[in-house]
Structures are given as C-alpha cells and as structure tokens.
N, C-alpha and C. Protein backbone atom coordinates (compact mmCIF):
# COMPACT_ATOMS: atom_id res chain seq x y z
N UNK A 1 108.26 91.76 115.63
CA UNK A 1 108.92 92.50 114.56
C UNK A 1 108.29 93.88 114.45
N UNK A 2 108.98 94.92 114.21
CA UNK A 2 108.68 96.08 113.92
C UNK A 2 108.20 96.73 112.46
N UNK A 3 106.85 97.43 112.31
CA UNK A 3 106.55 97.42 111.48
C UNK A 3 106.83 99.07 110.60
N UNK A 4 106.70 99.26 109.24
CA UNK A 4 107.31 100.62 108.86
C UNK A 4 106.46 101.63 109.84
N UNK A 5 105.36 101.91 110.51
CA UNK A 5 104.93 102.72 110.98
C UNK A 5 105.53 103.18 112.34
N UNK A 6 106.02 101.72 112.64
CA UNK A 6 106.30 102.02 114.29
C UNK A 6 107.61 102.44 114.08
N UNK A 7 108.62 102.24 112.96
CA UNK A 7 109.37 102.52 113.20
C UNK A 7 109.04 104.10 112.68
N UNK A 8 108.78 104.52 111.42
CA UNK A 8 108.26 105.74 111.10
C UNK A 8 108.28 106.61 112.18
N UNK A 9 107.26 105.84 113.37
CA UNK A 9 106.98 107.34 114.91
C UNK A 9 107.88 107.24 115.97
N UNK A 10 108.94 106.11 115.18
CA UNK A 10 109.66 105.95 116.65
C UNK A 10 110.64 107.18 116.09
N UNK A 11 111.07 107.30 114.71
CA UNK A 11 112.24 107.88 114.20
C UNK A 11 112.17 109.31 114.11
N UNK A 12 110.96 109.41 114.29
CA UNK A 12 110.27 110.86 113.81
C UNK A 12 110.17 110.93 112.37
N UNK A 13 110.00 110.11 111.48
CA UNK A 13 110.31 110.54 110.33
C UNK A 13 108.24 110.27 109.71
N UNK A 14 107.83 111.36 109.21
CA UNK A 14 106.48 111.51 108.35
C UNK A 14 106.78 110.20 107.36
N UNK A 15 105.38 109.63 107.39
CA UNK A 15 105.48 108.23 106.55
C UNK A 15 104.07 108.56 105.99
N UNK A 16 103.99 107.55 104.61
CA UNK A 16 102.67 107.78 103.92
C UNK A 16 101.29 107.71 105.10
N UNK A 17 100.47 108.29 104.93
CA UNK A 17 98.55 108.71 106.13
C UNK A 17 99.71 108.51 107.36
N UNK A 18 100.67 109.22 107.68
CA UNK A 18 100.57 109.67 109.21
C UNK A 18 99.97 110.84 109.41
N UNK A 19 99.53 110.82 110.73
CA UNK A 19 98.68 111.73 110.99
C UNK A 19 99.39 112.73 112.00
N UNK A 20 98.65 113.93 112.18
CA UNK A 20 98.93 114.90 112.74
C UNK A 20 99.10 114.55 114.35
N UNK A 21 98.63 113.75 114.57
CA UNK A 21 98.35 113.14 116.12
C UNK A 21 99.21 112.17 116.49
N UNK A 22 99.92 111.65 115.21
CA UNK A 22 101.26 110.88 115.34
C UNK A 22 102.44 111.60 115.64
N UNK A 23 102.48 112.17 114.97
CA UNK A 23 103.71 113.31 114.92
C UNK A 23 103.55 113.65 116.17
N UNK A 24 102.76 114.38 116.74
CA UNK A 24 102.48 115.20 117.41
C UNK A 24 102.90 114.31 118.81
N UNK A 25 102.89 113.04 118.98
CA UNK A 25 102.58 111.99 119.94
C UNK A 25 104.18 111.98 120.31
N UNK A 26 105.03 111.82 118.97
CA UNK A 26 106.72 111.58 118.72
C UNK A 26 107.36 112.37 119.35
N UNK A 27 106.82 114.04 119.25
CA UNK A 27 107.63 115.34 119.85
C UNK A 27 107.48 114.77 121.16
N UNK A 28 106.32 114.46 121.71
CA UNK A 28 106.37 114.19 123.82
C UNK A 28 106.97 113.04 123.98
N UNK A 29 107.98 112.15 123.18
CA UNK A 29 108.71 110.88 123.67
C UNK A 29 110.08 111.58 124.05
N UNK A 30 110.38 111.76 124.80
CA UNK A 30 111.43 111.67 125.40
C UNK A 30 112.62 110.62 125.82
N UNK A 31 113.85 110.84 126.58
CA UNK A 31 114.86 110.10 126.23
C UNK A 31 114.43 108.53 127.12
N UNK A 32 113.55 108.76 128.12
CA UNK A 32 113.46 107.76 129.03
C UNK A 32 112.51 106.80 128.33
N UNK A 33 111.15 107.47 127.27
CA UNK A 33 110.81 106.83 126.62
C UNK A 33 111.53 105.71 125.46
N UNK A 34 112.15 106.62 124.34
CA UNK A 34 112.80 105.92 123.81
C UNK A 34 113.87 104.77 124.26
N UNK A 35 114.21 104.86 125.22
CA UNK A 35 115.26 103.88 125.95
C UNK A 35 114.65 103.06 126.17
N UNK A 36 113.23 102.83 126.19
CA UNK A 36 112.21 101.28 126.61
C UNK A 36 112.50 100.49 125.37
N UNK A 37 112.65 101.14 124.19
CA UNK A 37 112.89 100.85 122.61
C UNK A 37 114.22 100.12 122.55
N UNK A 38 114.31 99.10 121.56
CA UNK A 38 116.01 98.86 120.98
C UNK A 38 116.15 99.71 120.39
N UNK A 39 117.59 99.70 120.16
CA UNK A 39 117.77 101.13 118.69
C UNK A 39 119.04 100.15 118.20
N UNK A 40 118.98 99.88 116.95
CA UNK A 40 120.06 99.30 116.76
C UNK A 40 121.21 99.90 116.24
N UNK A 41 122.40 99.60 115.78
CA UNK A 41 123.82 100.45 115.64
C UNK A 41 123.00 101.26 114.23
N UNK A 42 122.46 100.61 112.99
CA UNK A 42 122.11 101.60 112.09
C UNK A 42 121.26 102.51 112.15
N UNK A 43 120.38 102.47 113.45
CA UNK A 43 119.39 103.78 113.83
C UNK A 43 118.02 103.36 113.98
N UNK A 44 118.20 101.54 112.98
CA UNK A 44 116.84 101.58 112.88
C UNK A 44 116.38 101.25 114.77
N UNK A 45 115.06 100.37 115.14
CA UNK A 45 114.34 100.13 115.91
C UNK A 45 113.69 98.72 115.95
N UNK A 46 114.39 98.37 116.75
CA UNK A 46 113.79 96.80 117.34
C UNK A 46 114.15 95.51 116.57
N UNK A 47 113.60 94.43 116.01
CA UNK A 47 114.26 93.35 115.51
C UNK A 47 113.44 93.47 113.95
N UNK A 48 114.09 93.74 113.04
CA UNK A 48 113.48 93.40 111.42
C UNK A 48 113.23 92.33 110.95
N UNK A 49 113.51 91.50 111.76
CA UNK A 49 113.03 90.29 111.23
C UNK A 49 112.82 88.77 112.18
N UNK A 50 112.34 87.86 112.05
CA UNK A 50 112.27 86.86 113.14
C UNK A 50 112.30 85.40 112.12
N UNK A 51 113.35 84.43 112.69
CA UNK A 51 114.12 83.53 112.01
C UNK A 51 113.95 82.52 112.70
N UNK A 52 113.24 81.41 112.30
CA UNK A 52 113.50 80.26 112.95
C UNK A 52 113.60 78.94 112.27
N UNK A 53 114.59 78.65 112.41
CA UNK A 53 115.64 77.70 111.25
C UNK A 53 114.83 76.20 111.46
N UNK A 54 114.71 75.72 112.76
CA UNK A 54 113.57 74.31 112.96
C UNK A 54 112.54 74.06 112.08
N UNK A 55 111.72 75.28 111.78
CA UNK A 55 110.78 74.90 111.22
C UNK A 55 110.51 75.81 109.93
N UNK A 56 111.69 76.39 109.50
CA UNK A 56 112.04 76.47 108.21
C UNK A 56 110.97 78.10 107.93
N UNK A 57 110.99 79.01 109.10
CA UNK A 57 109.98 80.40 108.90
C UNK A 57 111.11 81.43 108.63
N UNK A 58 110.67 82.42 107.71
CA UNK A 58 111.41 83.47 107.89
C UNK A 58 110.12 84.90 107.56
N UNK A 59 110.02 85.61 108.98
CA UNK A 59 108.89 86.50 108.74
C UNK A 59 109.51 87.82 109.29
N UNK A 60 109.05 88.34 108.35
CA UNK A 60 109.08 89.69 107.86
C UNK A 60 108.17 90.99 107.88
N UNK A 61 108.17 92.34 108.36
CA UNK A 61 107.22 92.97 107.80
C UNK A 61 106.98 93.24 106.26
N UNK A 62 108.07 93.49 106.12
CA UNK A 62 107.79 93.86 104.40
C UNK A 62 108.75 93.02 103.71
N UNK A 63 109.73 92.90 103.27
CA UNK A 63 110.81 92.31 102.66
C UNK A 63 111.80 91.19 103.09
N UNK A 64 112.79 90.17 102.92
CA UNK A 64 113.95 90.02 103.41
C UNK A 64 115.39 89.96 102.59
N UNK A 65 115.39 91.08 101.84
CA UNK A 65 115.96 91.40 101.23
C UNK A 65 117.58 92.09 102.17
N UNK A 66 118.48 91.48 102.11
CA UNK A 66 119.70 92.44 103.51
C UNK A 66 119.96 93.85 102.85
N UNK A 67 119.63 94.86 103.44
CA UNK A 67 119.96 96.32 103.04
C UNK A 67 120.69 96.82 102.72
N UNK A 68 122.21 95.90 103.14
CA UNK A 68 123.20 96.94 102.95
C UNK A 68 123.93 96.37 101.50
N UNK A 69 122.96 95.31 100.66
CA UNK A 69 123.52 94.96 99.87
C UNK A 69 122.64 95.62 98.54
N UNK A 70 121.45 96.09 99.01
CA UNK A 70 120.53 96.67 97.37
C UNK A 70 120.88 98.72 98.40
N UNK A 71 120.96 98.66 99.12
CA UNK A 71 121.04 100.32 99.41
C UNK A 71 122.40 101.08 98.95
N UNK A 72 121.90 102.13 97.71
CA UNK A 72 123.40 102.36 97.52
C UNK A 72 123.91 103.17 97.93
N UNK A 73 125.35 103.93 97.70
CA UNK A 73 126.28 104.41 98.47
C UNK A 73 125.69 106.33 98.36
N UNK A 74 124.77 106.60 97.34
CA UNK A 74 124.49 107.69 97.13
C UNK A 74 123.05 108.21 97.87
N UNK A 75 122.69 107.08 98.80
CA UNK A 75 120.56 106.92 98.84
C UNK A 75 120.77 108.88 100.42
N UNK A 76 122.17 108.42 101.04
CA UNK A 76 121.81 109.36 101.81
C UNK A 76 120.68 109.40 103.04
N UNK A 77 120.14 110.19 102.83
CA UNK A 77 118.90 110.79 103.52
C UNK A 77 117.51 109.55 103.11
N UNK A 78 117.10 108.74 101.94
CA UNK A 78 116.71 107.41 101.76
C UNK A 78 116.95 106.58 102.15
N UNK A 79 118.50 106.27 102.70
CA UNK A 79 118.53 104.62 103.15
C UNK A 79 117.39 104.03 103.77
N UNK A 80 116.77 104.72 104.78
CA UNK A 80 115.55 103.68 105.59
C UNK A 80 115.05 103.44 104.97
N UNK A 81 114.84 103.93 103.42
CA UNK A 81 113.25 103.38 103.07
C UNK A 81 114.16 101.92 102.38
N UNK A 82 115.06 101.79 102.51
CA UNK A 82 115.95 100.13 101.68
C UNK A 82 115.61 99.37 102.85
N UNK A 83 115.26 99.83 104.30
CA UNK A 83 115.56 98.56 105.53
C UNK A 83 113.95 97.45 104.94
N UNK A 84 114.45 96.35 105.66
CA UNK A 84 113.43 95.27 105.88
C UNK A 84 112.02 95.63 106.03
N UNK A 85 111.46 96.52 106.62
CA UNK A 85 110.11 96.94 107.16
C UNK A 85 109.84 97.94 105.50
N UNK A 86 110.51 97.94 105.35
CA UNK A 86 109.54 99.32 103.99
C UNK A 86 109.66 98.29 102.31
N UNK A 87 110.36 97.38 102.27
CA UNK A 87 110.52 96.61 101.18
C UNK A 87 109.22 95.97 100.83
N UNK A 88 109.14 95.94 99.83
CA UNK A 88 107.89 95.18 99.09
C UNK A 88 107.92 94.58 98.10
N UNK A 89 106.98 94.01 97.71
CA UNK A 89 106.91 92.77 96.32
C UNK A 89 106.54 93.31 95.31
N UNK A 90 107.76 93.21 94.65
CA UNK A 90 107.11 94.22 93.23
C UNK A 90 106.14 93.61 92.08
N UNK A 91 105.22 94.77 91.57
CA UNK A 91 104.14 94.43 90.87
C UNK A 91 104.48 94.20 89.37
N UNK A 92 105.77 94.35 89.23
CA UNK A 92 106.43 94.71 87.74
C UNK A 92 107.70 93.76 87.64
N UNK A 93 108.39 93.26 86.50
CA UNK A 93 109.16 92.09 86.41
C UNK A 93 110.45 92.43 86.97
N UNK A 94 110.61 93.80 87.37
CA UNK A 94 111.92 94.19 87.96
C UNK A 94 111.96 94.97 89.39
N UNK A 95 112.95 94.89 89.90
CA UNK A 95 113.02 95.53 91.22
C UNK A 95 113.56 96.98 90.85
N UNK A 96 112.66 97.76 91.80
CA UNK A 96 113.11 99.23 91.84
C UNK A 96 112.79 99.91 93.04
N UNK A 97 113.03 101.11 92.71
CA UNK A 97 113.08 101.91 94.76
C UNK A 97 112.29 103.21 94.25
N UNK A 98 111.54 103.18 94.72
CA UNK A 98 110.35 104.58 95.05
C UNK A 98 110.30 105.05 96.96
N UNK A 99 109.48 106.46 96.97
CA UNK A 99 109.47 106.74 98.19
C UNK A 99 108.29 105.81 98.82
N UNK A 100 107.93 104.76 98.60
CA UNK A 100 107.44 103.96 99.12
C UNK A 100 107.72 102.46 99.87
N UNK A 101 109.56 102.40 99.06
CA UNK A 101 109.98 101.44 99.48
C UNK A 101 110.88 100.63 98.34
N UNK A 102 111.58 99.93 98.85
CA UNK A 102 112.12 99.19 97.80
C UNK A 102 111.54 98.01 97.21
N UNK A 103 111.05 98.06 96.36
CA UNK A 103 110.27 96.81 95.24
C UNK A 103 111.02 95.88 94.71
N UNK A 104 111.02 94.66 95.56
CA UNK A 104 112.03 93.56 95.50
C UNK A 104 111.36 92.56 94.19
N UNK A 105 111.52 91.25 93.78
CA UNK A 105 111.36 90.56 93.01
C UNK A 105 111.11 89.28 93.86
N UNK A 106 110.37 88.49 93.63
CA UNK A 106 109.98 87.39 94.65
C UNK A 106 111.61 85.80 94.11
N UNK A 107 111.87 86.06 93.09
CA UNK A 107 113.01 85.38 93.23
C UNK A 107 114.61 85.91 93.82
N UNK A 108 114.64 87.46 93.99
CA UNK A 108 115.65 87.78 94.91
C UNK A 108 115.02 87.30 96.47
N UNK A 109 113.70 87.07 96.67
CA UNK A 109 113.34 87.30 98.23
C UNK A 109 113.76 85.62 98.54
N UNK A 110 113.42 84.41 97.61
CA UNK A 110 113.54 83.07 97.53
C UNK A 110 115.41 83.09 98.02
N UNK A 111 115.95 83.67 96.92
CA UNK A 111 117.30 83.39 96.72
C UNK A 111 117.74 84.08 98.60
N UNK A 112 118.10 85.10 98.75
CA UNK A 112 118.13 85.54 99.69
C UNK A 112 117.83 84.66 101.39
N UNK A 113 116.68 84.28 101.47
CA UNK A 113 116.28 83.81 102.70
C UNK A 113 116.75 82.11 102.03
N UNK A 114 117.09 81.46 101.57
CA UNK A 114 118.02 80.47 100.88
C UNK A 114 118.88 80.07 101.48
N UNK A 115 119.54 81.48 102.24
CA UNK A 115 121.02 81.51 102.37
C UNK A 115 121.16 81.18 103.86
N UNK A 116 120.11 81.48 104.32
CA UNK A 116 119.52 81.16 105.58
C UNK A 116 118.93 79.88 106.26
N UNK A 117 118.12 79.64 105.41
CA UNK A 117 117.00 78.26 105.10
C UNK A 117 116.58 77.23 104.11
N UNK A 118 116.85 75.94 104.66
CA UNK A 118 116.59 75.21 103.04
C UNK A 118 114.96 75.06 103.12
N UNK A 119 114.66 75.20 102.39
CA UNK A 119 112.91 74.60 101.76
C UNK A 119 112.04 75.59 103.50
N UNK A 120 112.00 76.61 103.10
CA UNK A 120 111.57 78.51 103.61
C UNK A 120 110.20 78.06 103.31
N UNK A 121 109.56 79.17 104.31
CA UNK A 121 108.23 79.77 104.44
C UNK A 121 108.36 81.07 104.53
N UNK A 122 108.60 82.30 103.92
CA UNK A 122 108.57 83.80 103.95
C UNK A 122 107.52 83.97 104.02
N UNK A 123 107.26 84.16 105.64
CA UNK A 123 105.56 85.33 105.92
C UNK A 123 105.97 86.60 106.18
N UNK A 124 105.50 87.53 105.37
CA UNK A 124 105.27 88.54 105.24
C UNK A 124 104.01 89.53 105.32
N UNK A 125 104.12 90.94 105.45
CA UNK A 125 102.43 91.80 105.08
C UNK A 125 103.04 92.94 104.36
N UNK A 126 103.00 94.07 104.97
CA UNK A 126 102.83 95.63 104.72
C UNK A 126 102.34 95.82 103.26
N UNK A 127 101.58 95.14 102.63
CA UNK A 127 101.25 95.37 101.24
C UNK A 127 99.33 95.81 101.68
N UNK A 128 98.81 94.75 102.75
CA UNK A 128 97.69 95.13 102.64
C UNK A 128 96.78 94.15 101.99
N UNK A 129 97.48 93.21 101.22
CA UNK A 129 96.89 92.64 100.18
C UNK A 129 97.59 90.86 100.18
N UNK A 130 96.15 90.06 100.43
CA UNK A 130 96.87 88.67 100.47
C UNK A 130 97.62 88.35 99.12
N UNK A 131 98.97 87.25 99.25
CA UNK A 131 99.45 86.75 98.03
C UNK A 131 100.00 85.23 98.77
N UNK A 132 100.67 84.32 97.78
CA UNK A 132 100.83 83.32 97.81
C UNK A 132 101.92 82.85 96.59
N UNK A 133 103.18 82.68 96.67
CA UNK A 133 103.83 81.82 95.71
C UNK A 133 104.70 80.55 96.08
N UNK A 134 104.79 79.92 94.85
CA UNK A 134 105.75 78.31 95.47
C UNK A 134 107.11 78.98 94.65
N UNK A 135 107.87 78.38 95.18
CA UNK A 135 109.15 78.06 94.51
C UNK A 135 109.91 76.89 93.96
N UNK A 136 109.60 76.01 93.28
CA UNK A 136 110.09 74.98 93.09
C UNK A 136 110.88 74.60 91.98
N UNK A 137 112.10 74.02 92.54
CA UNK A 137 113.02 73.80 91.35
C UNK A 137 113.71 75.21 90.93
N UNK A 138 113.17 75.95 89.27
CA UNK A 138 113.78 76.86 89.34
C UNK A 138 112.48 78.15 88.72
N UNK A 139 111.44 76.97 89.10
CA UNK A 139 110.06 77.78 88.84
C UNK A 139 109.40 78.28 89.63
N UNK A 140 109.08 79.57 89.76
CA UNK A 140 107.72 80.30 90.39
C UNK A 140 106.78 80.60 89.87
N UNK A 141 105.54 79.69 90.97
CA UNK A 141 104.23 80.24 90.57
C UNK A 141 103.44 80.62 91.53
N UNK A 142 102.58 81.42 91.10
CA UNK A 142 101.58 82.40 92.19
C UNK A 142 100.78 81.01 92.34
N UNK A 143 99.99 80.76 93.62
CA UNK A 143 99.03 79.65 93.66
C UNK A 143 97.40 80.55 94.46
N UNK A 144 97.82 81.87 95.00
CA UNK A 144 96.90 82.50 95.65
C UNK A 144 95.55 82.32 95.02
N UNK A 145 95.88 82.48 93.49
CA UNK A 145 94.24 82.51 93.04
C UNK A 145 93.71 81.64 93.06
N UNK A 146 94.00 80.09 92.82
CA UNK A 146 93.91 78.90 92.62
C UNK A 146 93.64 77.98 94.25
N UNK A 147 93.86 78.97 95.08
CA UNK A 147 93.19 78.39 96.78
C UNK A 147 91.91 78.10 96.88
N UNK A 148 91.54 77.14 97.37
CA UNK A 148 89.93 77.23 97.99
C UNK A 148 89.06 77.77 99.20
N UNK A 149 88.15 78.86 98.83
CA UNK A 149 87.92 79.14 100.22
C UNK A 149 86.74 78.52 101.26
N UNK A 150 86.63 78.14 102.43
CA UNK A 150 85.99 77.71 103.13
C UNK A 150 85.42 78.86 103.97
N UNK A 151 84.04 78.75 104.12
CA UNK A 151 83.21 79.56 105.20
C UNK A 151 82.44 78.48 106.08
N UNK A 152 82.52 79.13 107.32
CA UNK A 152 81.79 78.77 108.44
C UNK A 152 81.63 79.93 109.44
N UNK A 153 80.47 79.69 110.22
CA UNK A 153 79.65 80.47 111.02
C UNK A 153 80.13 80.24 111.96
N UNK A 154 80.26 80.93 112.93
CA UNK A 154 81.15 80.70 114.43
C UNK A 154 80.84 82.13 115.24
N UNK A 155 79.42 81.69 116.05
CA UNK A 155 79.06 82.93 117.12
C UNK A 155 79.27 84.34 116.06
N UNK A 156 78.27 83.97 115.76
CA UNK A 156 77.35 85.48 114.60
C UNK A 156 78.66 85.69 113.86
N UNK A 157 79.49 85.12 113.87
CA UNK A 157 80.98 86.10 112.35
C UNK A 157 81.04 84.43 111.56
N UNK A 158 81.79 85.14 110.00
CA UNK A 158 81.53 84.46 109.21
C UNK A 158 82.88 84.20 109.17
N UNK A 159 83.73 82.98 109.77
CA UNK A 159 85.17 82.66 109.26
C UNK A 159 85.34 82.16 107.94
N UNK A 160 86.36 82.97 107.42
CA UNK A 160 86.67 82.53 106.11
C UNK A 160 88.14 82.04 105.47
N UNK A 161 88.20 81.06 105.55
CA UNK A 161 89.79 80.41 105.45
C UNK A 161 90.55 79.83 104.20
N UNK A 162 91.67 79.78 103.74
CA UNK A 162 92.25 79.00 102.97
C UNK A 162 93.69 78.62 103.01
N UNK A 163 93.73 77.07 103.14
CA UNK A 163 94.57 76.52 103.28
C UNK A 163 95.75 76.07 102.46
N UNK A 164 96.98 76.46 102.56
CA UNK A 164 98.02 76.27 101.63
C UNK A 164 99.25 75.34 102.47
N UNK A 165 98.98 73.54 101.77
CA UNK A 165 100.03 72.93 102.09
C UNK A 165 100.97 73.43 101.53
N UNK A 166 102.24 72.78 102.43
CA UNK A 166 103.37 73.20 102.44
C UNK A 166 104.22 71.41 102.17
N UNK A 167 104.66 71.47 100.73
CA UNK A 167 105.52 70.73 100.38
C UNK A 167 106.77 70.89 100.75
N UNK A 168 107.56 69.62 101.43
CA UNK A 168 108.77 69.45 102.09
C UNK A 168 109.81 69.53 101.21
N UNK A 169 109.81 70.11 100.25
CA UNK A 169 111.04 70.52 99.21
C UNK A 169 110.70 71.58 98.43
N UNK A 170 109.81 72.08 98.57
CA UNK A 170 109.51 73.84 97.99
C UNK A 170 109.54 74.57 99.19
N UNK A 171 109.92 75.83 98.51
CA UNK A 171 109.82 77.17 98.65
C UNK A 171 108.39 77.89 99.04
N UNK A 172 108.21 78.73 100.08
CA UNK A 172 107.17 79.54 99.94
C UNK A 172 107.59 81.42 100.35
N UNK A 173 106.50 81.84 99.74
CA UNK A 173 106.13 83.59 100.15
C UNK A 173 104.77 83.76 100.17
N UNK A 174 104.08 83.86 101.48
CA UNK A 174 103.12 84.22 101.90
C UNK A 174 102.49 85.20 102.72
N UNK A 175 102.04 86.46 101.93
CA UNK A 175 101.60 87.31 102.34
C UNK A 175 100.57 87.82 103.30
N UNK A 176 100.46 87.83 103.97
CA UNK A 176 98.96 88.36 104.94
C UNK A 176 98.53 89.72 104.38
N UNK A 177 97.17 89.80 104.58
CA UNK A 177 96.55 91.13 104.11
C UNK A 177 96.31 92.03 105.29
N UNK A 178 95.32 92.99 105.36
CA UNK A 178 95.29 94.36 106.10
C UNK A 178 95.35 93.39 107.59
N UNK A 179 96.27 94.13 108.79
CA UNK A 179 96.01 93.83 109.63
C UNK A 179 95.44 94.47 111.08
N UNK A 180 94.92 95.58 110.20
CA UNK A 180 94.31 96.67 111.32
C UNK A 180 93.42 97.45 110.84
N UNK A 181 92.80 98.11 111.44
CA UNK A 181 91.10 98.33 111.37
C UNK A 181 91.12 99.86 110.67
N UNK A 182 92.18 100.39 109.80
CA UNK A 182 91.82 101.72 109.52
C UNK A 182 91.52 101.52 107.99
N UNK A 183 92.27 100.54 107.36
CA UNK A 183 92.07 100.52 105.75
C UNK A 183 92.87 101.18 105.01
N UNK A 184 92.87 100.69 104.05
CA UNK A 184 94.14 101.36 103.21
C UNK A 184 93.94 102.77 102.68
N UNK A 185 94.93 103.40 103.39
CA UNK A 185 94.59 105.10 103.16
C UNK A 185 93.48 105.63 103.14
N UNK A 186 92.26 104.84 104.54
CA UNK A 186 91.26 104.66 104.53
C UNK A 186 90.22 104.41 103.85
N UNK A 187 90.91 103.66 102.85
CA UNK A 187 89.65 103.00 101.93
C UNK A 187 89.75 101.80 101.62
N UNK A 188 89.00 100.98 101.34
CA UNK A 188 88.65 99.68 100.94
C UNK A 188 88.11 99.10 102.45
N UNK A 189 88.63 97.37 101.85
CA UNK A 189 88.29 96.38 103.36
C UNK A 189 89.30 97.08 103.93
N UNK A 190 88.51 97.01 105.68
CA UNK A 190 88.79 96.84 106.98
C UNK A 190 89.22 96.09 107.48
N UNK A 191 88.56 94.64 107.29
CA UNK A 191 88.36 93.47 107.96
C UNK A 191 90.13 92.63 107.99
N UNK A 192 90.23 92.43 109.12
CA UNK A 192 92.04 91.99 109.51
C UNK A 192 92.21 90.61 108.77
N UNK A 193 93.53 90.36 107.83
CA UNK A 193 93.60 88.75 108.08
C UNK A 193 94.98 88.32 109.14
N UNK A 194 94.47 86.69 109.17
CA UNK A 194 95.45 86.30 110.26
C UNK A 194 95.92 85.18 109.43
N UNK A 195 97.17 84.83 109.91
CA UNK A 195 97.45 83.02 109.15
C UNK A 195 97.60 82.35 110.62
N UNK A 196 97.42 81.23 110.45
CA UNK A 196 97.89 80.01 111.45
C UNK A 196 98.79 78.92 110.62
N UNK A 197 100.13 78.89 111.38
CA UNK A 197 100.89 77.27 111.05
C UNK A 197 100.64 76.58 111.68
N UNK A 198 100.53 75.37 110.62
CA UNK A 198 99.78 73.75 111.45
C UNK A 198 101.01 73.18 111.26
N UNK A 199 101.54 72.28 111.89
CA UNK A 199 102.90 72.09 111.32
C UNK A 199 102.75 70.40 111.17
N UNK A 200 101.61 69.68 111.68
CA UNK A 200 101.69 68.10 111.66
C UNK A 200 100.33 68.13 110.90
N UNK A 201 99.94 67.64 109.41
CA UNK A 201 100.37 67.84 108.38
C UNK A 201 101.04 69.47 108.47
N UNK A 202 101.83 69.99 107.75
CA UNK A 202 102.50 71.27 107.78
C UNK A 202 101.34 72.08 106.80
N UNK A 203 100.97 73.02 106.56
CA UNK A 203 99.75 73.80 106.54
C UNK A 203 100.06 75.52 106.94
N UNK A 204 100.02 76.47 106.02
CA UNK A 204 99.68 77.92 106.40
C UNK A 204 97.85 78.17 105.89
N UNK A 205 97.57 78.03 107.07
CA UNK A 205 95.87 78.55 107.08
C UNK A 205 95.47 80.08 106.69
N UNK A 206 95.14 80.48 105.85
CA UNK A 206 94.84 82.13 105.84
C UNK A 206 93.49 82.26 106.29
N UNK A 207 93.06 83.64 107.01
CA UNK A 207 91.84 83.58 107.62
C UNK A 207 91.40 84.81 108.19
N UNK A 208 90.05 85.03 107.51
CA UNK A 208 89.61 86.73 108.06
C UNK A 208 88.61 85.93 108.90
N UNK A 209 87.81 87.20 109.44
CA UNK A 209 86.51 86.81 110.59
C UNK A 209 85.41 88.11 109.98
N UNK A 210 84.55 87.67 109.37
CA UNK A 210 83.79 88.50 108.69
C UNK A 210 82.20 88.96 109.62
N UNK A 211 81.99 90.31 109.50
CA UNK A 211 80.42 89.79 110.46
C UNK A 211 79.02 89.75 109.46
C-alpha cells in the first residue's frame, strides 16, 4: 500500500517536513520513471488499500473511509487530501477536513469497512501513534490503554510487545505507531513499531525492538 508521502513525491505535490531533497528528487523522475508506478484513473498512485476477506483484514495507510463519498463537489485543488492515505482518526467527537487530512470518526471507519467485511480487523498507521478499539454490538471502546506490556531481551534489544485477542464477533481498529527512523517532524520516539497476526488462537501482537 502506498503511503501519503510516497504518494506526495510521486505527485509532486509539497506535503507536511518534505524536504528540499524530495522535491528536488521528483523534478529528475521522468516519464520512463513514473511508468514503473500505477497511476490510477483518479491520479492517485498504486493500491490504497489491501483487502482480504478470508481472514477478515482491511489495512490501510491512513483511513478506509471511500473518497468519493465524504470529498465534496467544491474541495477542487484538495480532493487528495480526502483519498485513503491522508485520512485519519479524529481526536474530537466529529469528523472534519484540515490540510492535514480528513479526520474520520472510528464508527464511520467500523460502518464503512462493514460493507466489505463481517467481524474486520482495520490495520492502519500514518498517525505515528499506537491505538486500539473494539467494536461490539453498538459499542466502542478504546482497549489500547488497558493492554499488557511484555519485555524480553533478545541479542542486546529490549522487545516489547502487547497482545490484543481478537474476538470472533467484534470489530477491530488497530493502529501501528512510527514506522521509520526520522520521528515525528523530527521529534519525539524514533524507535519503529511492527504488529504480527497470529491467526490460530487469532491475536494482533504489537511490538517495538528497543536497545
């Protein structure tokens, strides 16, 4: 899946800490380059999303919210920031659209991938920041804080994990945190997380590698 950055340098379009060396990288792609790329009929780049109905995943960079149903007829020169890769989980009880992205509601993201999947796993990132909710019935609750974490030592790094079963009639949205080594607008943690699905017991493992 393609993430807002890659698509950002594929499009040429300046995105929040791009750098001068990005840009700069975009002007020398040429047509033979870009043609290694998908481009799809709306302009965007590569696949927004990856679906697999067997085992009930729907992962995402940022959102799975369908675009052409919250992007409105006036956004113009904005529409990209409505696609799949720039959407995010909003911090506030309502959904809204800033130049950062569209700020979805975790029960439009439930309802939505629904339509797709009965009893979902939405993995998601571009926030930077781990999260965790159930969906059950017609209730959502965050369970992220309420995880346990496990450490172990493994060749000088400190793995640090937490495990979130996955009940066969709920709902999930599970976030991954930073997954690359620059930091958020170069500040804070560095350190990458990863998840693993266990699927016999069914299980999303969250997990940094600390030194």
């Amino acid at each position: 899946m393609i993430g807002n950055h890659d698509e950002g340098f594929l499009s040429g379009k300046k995105v929040s800490a791009s750098s001068f060396e990005s840009m700069d990288a975009h002007e020398r792609l040429g047509a033979e380059d870009l043609s290694f790329f998908k481009q799809n009929k709306d302009g965007t780049f590569g696949n927004q999303e990856f679906i697999d109905t067997k085992n009930g995943l729907f992962c995402i960079h940022g959102g799975p919210l369908d675009p052409k149903k919250i992007t409105p007829k006036n956004a113009d020169g904005d529409a990209w920031l409505y696609q799949r890769n720039w959407q995010r989980l909003t911090d506030e009880g309502f959904e809204f659209f800033s130049y950062h992205g569209y700020h979805y509601k975790a029960s439009s993201a439930f309802g939505e991938v629904g339509k797709h999947i009965n009893n979902h796993i939405i993995l998601c990132g571009h926030q930077h920041m781990e999260a965790a909710l159930v969906h059950q019935g017609s209730k959502i609750r965050e369970i992220y804080s309420k995880l346990e974490s496990k450490k172990e030592k493994i060749s000088g790094h400190v793995l640090e994990s937490k495990e979130i079963d996955i009940h066969p009639t709920s709902d999930y949205l599970i976030r991954l945190g930073l997954g690359g080594p620059a930091g958020y607008y170069g500040v804070g943690s560095s350190i990458p997380h990863f998840a693993i699905i266990q699927y016999d017991p069914k299980k999303v493992i969250l997990f940094t590698v600390n030194p």
